[in-house]
N, C-alpha and C. Protein backbone atom coordinates (compact mmCIF):
# COMPACT_ATOMS: atom_id res chain seq x y z
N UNK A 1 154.09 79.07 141.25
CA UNK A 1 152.93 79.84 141.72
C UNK A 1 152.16 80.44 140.56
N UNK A 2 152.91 81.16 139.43
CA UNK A 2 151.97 81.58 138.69
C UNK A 2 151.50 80.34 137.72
N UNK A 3 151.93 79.24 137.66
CA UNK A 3 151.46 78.00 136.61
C UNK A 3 150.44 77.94 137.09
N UNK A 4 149.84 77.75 138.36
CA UNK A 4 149.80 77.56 139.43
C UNK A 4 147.68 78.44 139.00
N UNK A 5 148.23 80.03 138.98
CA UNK A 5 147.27 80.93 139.12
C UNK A 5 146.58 81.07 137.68
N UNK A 6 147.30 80.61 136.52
CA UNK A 6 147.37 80.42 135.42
C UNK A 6 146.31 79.40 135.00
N UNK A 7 146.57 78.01 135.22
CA UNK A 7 145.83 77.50 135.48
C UNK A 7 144.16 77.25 136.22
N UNK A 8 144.32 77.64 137.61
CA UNK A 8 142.77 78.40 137.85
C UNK A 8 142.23 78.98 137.06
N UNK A 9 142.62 80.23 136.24
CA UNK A 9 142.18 81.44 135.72
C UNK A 9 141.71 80.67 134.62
N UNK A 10 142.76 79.48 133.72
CA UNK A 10 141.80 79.00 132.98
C UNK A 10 140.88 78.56 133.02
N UNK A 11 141.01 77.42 134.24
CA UNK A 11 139.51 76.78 134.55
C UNK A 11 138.33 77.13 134.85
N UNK A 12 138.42 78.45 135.50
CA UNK A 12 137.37 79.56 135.46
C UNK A 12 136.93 80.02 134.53
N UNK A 13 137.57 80.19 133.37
CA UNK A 13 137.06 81.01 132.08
C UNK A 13 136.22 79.88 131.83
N UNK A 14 136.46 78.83 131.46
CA UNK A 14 136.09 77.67 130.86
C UNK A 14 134.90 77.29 131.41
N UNK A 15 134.58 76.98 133.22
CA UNK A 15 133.28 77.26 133.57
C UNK A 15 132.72 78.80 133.30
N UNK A 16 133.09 79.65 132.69
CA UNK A 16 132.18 80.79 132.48
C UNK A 16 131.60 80.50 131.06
N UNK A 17 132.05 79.96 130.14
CA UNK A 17 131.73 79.75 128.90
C UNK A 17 131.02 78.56 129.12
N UNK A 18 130.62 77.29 129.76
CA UNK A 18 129.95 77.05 129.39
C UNK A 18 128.70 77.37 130.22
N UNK A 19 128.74 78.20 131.09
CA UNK A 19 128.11 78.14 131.64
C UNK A 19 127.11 79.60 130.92
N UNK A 20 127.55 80.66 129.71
CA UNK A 20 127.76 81.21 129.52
C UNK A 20 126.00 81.40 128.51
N UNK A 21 124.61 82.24 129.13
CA UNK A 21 123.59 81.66 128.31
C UNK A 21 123.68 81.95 126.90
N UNK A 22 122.71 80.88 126.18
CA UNK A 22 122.62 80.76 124.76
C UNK A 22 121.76 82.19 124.41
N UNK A 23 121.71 82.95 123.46
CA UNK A 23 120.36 83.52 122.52
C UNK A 23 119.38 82.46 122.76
N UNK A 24 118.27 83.50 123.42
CA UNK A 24 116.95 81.75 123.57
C UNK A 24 116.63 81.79 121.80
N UNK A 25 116.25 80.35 121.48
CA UNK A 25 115.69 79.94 120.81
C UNK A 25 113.84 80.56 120.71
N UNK A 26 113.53 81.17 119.23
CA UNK A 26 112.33 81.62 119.22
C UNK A 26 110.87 80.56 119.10
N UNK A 27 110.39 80.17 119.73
CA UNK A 27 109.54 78.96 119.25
C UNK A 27 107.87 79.56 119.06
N UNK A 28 107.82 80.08 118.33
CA UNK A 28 106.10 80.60 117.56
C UNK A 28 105.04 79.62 117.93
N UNK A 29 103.81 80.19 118.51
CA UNK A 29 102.71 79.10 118.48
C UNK A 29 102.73 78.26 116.72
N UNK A 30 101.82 77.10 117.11
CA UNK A 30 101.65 76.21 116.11
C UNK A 30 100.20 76.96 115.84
N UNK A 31 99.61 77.04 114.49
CA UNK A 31 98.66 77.45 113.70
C UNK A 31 98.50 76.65 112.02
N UNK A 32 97.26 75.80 112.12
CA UNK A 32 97.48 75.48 110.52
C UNK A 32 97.23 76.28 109.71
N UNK A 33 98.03 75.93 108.19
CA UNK A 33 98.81 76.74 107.48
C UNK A 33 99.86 77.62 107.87
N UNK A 34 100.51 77.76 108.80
CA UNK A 34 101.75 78.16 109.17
C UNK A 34 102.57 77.28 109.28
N UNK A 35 104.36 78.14 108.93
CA UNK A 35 105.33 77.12 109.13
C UNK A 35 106.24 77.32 110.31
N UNK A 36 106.00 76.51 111.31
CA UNK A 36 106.72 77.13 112.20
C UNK A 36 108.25 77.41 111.78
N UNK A 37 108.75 78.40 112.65
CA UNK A 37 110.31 78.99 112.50
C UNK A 37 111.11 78.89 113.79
N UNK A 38 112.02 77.91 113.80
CA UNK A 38 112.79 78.05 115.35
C UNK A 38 114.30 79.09 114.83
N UNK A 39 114.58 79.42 115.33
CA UNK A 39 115.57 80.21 115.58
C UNK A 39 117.12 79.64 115.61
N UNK A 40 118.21 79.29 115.18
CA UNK A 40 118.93 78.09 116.21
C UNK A 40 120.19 79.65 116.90
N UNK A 41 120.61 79.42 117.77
CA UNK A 41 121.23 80.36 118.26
C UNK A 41 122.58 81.16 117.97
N UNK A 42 122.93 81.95 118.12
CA UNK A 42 123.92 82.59 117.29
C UNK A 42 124.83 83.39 118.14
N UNK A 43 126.11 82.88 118.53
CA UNK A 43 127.16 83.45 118.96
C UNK A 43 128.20 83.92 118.67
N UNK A 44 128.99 85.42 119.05
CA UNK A 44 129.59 86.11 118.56
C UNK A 44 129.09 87.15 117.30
N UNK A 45 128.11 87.14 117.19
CA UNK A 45 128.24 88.00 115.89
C UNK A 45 126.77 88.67 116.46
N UNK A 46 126.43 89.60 115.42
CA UNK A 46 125.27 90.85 116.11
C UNK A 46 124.23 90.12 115.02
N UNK A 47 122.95 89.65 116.16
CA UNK A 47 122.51 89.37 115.44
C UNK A 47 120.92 90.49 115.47
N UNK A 48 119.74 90.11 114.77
CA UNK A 48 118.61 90.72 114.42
C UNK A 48 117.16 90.18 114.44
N UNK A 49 115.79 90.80 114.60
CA UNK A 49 114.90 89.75 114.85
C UNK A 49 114.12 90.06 113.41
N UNK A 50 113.30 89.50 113.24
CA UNK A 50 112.40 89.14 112.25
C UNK A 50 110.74 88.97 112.22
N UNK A 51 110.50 89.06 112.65
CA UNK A 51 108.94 89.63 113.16
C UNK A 51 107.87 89.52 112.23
N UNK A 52 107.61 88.43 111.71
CA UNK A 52 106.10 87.90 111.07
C UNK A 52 104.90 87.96 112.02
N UNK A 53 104.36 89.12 111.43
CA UNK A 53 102.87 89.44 112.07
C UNK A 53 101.46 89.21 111.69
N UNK A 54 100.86 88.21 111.66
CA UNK A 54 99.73 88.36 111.01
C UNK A 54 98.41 88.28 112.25
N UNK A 55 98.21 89.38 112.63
CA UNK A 55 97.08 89.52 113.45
C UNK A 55 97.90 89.55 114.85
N UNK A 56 97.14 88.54 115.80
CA UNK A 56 97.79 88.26 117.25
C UNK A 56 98.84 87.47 116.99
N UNK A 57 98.89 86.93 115.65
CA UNK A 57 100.50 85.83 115.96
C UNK A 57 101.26 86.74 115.52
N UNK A 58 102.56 86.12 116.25
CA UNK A 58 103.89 86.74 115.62
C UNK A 58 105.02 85.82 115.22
N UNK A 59 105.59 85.36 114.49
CA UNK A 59 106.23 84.29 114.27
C UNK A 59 108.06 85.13 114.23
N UNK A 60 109.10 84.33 115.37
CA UNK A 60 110.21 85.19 114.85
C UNK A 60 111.22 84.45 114.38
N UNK A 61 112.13 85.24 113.30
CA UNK A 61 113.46 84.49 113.06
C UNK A 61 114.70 85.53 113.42
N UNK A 62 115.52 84.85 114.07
CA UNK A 62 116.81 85.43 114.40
C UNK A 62 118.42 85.37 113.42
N UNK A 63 118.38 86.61 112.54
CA UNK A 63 119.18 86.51 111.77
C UNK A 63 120.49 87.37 111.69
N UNK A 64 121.83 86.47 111.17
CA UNK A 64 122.61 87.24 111.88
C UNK A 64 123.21 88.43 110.99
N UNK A 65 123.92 89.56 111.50
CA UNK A 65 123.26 90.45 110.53
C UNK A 65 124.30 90.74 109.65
N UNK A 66 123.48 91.52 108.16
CA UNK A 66 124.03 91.02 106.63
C UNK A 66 123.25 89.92 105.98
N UNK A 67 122.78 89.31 106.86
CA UNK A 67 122.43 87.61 106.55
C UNK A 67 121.13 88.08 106.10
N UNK A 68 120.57 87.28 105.40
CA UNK A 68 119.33 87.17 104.30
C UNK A 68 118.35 85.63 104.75
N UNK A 69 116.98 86.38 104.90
CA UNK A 69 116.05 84.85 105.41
C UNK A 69 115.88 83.77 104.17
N UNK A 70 116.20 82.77 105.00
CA UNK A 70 116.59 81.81 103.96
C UNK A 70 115.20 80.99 103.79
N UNK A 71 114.37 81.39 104.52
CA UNK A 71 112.90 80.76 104.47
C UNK A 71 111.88 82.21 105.00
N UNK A 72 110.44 81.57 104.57
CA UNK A 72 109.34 82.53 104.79
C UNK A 72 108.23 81.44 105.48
N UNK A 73 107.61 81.87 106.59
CA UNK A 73 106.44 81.40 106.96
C UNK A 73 105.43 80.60 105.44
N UNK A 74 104.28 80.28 105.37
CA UNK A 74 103.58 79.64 105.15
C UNK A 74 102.53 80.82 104.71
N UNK A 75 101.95 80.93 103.43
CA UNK A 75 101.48 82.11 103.10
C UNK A 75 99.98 81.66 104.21
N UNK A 76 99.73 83.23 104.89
CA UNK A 76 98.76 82.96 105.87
C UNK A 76 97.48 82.86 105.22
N UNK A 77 96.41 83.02 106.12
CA UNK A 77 94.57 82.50 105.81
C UNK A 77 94.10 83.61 106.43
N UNK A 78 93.40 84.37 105.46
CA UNK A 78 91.96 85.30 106.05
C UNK A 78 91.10 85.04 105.17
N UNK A 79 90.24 85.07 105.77
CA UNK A 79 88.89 84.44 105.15
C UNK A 79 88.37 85.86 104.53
N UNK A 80 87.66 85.36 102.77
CA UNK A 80 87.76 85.94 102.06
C UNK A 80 88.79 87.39 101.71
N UNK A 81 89.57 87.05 101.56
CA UNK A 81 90.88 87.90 101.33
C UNK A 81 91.89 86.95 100.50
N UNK A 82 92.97 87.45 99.77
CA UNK A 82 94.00 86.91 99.16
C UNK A 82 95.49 87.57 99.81
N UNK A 83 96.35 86.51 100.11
CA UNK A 83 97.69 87.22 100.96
C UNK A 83 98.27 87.44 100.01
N UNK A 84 98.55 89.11 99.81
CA UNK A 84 99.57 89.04 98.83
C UNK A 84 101.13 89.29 98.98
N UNK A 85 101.60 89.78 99.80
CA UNK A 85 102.95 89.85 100.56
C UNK A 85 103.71 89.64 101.88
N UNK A 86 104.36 89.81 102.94
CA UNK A 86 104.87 90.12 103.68
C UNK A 86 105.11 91.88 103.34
N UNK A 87 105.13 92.80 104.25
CA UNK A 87 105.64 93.92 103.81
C UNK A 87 106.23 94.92 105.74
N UNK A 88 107.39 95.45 105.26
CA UNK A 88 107.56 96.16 106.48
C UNK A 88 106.68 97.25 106.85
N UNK A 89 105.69 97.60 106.48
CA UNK A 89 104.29 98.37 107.05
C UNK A 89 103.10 97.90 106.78
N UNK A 90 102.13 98.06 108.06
CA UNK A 90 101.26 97.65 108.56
C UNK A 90 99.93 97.84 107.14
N UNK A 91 100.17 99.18 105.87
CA UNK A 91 99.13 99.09 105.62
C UNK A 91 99.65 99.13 103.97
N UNK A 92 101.43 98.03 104.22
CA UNK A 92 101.54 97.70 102.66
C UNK A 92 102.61 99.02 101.95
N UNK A 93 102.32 99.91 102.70
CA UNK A 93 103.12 100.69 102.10
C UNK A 93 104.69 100.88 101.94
N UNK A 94 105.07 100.11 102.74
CA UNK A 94 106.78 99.87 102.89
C UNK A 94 107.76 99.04 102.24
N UNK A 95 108.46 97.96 102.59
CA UNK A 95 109.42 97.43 101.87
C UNK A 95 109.05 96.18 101.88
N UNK A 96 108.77 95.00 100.57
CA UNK A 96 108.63 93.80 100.44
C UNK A 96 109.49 93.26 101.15
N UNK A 97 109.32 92.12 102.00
CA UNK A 97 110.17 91.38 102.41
C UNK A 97 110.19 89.66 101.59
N UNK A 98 111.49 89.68 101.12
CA UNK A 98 111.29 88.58 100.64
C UNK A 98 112.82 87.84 100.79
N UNK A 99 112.72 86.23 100.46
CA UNK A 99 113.85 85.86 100.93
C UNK A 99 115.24 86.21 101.00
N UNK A 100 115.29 87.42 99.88
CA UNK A 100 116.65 87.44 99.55
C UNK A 100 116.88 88.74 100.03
N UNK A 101 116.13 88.83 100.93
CA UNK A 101 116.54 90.51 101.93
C UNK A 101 117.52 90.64 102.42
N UNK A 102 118.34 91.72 102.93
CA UNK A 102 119.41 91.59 103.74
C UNK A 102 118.57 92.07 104.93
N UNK A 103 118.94 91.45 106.24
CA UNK A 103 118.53 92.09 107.59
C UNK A 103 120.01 92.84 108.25
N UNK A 104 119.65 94.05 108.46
CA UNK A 104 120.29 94.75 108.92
C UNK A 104 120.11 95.59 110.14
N UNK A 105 118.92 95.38 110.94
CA UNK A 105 118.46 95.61 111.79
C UNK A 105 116.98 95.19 112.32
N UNK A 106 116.46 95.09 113.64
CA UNK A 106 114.93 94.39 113.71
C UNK A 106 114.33 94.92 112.67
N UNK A 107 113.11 93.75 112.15
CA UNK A 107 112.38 94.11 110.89
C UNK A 107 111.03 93.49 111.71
N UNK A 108 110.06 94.07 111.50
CA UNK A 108 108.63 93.76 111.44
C UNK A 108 107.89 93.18 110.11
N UNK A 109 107.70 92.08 109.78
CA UNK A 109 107.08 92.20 108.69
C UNK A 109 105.47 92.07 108.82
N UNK A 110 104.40 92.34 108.20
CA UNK A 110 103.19 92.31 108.62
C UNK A 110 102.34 91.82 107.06
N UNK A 111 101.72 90.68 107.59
CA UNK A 111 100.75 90.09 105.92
C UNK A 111 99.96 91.21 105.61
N UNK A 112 99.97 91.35 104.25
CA UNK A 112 99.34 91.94 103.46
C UNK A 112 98.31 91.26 102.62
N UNK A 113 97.01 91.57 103.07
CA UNK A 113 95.92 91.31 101.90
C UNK A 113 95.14 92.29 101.40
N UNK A 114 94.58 91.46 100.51
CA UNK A 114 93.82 92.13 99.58
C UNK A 114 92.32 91.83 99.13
N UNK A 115 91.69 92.49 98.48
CA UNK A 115 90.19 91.15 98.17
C UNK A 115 90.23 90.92 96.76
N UNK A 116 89.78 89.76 96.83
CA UNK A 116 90.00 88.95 94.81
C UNK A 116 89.45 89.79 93.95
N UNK A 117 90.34 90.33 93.32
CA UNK A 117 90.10 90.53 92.01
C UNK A 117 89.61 89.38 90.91
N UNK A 118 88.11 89.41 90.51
CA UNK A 118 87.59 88.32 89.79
C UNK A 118 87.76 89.02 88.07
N UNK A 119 87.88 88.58 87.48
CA UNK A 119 87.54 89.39 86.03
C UNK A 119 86.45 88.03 85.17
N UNK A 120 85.98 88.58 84.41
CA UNK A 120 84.79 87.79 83.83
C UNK A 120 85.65 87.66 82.39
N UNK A 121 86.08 86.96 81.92
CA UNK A 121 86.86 86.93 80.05
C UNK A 121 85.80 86.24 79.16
N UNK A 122 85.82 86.87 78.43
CA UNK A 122 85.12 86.11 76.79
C UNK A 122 85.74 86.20 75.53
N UNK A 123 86.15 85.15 75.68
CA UNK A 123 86.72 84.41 74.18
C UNK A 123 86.08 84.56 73.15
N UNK A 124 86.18 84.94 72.42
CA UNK A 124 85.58 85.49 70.87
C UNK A 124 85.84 84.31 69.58
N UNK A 125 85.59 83.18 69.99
CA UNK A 125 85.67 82.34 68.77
C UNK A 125 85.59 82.76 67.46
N UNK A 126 86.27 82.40 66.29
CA UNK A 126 85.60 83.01 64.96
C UNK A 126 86.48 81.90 64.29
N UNK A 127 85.74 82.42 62.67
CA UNK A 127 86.97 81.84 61.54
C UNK A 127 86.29 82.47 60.26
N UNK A 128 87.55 82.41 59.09
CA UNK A 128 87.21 82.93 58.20
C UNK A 128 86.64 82.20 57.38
N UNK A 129 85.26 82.62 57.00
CA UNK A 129 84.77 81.65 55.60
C UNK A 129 85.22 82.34 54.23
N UNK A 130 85.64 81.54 53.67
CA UNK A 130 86.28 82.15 52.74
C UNK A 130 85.59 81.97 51.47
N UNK A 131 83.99 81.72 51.38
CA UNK A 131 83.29 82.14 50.35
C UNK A 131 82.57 83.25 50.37
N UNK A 132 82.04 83.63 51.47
CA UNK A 132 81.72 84.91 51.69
C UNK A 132 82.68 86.05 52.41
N UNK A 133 83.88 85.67 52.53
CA UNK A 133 85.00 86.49 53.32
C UNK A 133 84.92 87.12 54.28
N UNK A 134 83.87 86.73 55.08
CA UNK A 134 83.28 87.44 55.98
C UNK A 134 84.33 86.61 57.67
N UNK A 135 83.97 87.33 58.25
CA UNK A 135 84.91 86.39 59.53
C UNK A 135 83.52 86.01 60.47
N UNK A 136 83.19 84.93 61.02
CA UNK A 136 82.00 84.33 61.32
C UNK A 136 82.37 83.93 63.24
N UNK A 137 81.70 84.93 63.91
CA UNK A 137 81.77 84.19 65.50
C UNK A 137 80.89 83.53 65.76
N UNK A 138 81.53 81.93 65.79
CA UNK A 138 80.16 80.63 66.33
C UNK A 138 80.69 80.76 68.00
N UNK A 139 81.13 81.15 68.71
CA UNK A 139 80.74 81.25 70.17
C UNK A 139 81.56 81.99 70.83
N UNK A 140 81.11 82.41 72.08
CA UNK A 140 81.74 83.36 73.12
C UNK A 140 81.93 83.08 74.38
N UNK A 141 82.29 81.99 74.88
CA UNK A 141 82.45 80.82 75.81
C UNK A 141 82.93 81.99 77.32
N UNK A 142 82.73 81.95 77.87
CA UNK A 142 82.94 83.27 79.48
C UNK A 142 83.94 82.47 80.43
N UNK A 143 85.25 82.86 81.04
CA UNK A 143 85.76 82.53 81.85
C UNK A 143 85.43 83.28 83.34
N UNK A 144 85.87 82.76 84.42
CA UNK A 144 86.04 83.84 85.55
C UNK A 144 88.03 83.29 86.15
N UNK A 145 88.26 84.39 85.91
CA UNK A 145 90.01 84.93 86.62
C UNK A 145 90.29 85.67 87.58
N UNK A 146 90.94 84.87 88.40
CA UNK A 146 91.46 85.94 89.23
C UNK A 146 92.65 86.68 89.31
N UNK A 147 92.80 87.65 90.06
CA UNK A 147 93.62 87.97 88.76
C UNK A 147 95.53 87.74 89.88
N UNK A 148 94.83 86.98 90.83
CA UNK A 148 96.53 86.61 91.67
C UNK A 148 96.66 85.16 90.71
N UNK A 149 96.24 85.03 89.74
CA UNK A 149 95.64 83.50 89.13
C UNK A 149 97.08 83.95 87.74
N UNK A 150 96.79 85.37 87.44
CA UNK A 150 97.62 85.35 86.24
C UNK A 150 98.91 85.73 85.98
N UNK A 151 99.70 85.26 85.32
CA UNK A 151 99.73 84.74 84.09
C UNK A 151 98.59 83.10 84.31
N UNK A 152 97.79 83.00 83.18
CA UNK A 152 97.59 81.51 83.44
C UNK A 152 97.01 80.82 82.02
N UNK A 153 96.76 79.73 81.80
CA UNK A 153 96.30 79.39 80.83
C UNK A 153 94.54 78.93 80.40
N UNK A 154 93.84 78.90 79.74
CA UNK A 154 92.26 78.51 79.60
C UNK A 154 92.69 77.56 78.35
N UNK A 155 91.70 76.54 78.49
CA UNK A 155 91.19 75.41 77.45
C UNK A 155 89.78 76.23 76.61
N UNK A 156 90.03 76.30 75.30
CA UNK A 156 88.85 76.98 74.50
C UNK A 156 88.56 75.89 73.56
N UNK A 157 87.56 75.95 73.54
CA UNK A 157 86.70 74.87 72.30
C UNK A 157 88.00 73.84 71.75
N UNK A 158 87.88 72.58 71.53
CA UNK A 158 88.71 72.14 71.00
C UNK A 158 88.75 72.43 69.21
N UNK A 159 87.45 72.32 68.80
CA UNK A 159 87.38 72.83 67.46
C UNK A 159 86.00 72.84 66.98
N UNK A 160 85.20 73.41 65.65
CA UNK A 160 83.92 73.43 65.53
C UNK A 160 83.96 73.15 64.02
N UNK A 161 83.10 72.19 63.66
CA UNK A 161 82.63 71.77 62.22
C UNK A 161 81.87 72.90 61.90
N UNK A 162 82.42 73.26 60.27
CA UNK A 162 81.84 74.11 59.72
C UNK A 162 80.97 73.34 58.44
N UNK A 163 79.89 74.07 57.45
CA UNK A 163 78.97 73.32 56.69
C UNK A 163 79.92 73.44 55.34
N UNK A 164 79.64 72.19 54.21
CA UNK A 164 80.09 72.12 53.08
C UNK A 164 80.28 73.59 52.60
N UNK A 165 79.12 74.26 52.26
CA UNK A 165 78.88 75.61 51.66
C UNK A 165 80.14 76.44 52.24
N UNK A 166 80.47 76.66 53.38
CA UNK A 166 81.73 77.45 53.78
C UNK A 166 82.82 76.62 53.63
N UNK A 167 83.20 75.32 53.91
CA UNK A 167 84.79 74.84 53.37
C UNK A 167 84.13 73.13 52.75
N UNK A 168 83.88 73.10 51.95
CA UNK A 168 83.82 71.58 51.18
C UNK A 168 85.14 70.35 51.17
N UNK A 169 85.94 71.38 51.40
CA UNK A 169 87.52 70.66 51.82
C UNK A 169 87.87 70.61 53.43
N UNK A 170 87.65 71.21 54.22
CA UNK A 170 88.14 71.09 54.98
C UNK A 170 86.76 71.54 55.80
N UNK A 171 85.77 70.21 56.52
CA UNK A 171 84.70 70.91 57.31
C UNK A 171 84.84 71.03 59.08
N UNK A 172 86.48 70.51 59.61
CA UNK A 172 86.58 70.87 60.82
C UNK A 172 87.86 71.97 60.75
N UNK A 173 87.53 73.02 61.52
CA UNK A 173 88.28 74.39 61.93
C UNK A 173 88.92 73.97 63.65
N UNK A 174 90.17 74.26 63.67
CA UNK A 174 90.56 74.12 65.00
C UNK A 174 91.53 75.54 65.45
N UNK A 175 91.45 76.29 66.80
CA UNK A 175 92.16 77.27 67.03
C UNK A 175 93.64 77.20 67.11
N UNK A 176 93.79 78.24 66.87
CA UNK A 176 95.62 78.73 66.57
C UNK A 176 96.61 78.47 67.89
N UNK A 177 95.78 78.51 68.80
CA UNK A 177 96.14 77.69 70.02
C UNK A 177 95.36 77.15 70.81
N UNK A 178 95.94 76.03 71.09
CA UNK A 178 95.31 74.91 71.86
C UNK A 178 95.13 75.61 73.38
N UNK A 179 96.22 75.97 74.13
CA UNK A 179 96.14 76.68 75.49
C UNK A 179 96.30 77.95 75.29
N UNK A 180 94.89 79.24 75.78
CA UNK A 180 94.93 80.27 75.34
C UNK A 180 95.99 80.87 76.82
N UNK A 181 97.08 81.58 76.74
CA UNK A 181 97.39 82.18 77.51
C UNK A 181 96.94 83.48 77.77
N UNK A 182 96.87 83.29 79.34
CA UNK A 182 96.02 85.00 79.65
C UNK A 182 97.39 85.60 80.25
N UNK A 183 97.18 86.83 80.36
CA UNK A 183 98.30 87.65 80.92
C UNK A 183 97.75 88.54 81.63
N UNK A 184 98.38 89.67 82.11
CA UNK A 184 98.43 90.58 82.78
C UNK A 184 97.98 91.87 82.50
N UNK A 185 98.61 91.74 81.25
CA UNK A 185 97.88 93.02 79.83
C UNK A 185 96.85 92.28 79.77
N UNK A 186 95.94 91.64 79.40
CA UNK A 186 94.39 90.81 79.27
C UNK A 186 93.43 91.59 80.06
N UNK A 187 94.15 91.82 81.29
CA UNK A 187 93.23 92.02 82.01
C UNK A 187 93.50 93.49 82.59
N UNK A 188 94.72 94.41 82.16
CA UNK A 188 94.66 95.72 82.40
C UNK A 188 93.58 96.23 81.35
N UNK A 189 93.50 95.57 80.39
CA UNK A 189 93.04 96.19 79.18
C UNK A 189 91.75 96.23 79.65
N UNK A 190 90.69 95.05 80.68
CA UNK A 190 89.54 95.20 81.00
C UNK A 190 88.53 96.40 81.69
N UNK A 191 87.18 96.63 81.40
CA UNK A 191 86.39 98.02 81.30
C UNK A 191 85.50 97.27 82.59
N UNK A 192 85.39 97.49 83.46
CA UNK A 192 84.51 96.94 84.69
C UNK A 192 84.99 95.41 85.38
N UNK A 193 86.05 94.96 84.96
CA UNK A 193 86.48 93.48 85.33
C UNK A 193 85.61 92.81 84.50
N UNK A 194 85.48 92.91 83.16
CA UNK A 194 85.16 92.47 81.83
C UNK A 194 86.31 92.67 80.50
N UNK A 195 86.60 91.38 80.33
CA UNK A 195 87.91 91.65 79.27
C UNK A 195 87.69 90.32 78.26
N UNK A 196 88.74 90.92 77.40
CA UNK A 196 87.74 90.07 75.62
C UNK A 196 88.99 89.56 75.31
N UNK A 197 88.83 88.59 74.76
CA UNK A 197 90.01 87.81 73.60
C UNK A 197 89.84 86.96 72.90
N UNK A 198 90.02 87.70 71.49
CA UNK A 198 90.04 87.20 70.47
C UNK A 198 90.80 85.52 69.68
N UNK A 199 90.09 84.51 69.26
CA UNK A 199 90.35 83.44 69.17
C UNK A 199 90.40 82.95 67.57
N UNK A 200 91.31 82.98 66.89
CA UNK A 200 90.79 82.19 65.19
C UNK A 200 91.31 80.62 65.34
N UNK A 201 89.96 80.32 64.32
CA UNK A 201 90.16 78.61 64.13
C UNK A 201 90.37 78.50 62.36
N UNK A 202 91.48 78.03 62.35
CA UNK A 202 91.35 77.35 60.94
C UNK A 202 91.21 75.87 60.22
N UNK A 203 91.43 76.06 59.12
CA UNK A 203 91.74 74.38 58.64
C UNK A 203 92.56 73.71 59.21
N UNK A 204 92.63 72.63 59.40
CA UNK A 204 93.75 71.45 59.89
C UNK A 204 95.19 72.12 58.80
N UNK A 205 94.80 71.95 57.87
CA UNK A 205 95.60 72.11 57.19
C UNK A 205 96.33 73.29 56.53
N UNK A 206 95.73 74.69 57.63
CA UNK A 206 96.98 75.61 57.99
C UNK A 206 97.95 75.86 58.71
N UNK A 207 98.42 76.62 58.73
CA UNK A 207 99.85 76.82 59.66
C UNK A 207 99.59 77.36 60.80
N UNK A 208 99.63 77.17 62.18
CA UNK A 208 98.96 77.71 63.38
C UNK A 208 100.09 77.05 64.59
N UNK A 209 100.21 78.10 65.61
CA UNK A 209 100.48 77.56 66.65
C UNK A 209 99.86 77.11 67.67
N UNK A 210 100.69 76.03 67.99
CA UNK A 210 99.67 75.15 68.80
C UNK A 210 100.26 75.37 70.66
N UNK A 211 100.68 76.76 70.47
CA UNK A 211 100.94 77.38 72.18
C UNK A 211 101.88 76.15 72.59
């Protein structure tokens, strides 16, 4: 009798489990430039939601918790604006979310933009003539940067012939680097989103890095 009751009781558990519902699966509208995120379901353990907001969409991932998002949506599109984060408040002020977060409870994340920072750069070509010792700027060539653009690199003059009278030996000058790197300091240093950098060209036949 009890093998008997034993038995039932298992077979019952067994239709309760499978019968037993899943965590639904999260399925986000489709939007280009987004990546959609499905969810896959997660049993036994406590899990957490994830909440990519950009405007009316919401995109979710279900993570289980401790666990860290192992992917990020698709950096979103507003027209004229630049996305610069995910962030847990609405106006940027809160906690970056980025892949290697721990989720430890529902998180909202909400895109963050910004508007382009353009900066205007001018390269200051020069070189030294070394009969009059004077340092000589033959051009001031203007970039435009943005500045989610930097670190980045610019192509400056490849090189400029100078006249007998200033080098009789050597009449082409080429710069100390071939790829000018811009940075970050470049452009803190700038007075209105106008910033300067200085460029020397020498003989072939000095010592220069070639970046």
């Amino acid at each position: 009798m009890m093998k008997k009751t034993f038995k039932r009781t298992v077979t019952q558990i067994l239709c309760i489990l499978m019968l037993f519902p899943m965590l639904p699966a999260n399925m986000p509208a489709e939007e280009e430039g987004w990546q959609t995120i499905t969810s896959d379901p997660i049993r036994g353990v406590t899990a957490y939601t994830v909440n990519f907001i950009h405007g009316e969409d919401v995109f979710s991932q279900l993570i289980a918790e401790g666990g860290m998002l192992e992917t990020l949506p698709d950096n979103p599109f507003l027209e004229g604006f630049c996305f610069v984060e995910w962030n847990t408040e609405p106006d940027g002020s809160g906690t970056p979310v980025s892949q290697d977060m721990e989720i430890t409870a529902d998180t909202d994340a909400y895109a963050i933009f910004e508007e382009p920072s353009v900066y205007t750069l001018t390269v200051i070509c020069w070189y030294h003539d070394p009969t009059t010792h004077e340092d000589v700027v033959f051009s001031e060539p203007i970039y435009e940067i943005e500045a989610q653009d930097v670190p980045c690199a610019i192509i400056p003059p490849t090189s400029v012939e100078v006249t007998e009278q200033v080098d009789p030996n050597d009449p082409i000058y080429y710069p100390v680097e071939y790829s000018l790197q811009i940075t970050s300091a470049d452009l803190a240093a700038a007075q209105d989103y106008a910033a300067m950098k200085s460029l020397q060209y020498v003989p072939y036949t000095a010592t220069y890095d070639d970046g």
